[in-house]
Protein backbone atom coordinates (compact mmCIF):
# COMPACT_ATOMS: atom_id res chain seq x y z
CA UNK A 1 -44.00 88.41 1.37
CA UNK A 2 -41.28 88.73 -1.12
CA UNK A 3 -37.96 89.98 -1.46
CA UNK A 4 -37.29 92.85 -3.44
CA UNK A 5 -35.14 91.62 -6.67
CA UNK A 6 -32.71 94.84 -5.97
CA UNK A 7 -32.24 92.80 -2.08
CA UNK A 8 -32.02 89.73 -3.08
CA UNK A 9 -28.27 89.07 -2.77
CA UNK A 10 -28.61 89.92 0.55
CA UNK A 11 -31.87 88.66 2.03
CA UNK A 12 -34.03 85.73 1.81
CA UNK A 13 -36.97 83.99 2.92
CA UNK A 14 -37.15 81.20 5.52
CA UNK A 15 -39.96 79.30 7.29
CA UNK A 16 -39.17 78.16 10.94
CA UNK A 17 -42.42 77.16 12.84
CA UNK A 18 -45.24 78.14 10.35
CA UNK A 19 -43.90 81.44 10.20
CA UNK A 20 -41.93 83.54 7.33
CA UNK A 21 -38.83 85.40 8.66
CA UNK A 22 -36.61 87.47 5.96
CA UNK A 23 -33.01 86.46 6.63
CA UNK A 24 -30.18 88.45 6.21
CA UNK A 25 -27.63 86.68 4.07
CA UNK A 26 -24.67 88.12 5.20
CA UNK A 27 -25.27 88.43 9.12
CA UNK A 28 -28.07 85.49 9.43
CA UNK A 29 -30.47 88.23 11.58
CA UNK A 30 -34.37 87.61 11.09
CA UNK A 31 -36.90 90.21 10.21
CA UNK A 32 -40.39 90.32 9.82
CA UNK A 33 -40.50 93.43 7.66
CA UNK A 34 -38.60 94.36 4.45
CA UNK A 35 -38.71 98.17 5.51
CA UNK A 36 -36.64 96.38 8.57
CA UNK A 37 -34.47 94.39 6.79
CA UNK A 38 -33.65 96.89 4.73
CA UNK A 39 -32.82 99.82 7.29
CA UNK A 40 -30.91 96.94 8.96
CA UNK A 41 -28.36 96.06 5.44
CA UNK A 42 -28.15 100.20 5.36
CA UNK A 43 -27.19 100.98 8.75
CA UNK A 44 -24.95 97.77 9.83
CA UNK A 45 -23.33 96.23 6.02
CA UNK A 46 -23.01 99.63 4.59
CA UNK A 47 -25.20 99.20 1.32
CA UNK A 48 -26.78 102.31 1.15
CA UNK A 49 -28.94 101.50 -2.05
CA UNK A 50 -30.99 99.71 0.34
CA UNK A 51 -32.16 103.09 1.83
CA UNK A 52 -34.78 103.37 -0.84
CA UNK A 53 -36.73 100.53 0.81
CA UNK A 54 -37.38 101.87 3.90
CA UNK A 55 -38.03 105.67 3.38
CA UNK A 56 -40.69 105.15 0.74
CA UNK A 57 -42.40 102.45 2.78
């Protein structure tokens, strides 16, 4: 699992227990899923650019 380079300012990875969450940078929420993440960063922090990794996913 990686982080999209575009998302990068605004996500992260972090393992807690054996298990890889993407962290939002901004808000500290966990995902599982970039498509997640990414509707999350559109829909609550207003960066729409983020859009494009959800709808093509």
């Amino acid at each position: 699992m990686d982080v999209p380079k575009e998302l990068s300012a605004y996500l992260q990875i972090v393992e807690e227990g054996g298990a890889k969450h993407i962290v939002c940078r901004k808000c500290g929420k966990r995902f599982f899923s970039i498509k997640d993440a990414a509707r999350h960063l559109a829909s609550v922090h207003d960066i729409k650019f983020a859009s494009q990794f959800y709808e093509k996913v």
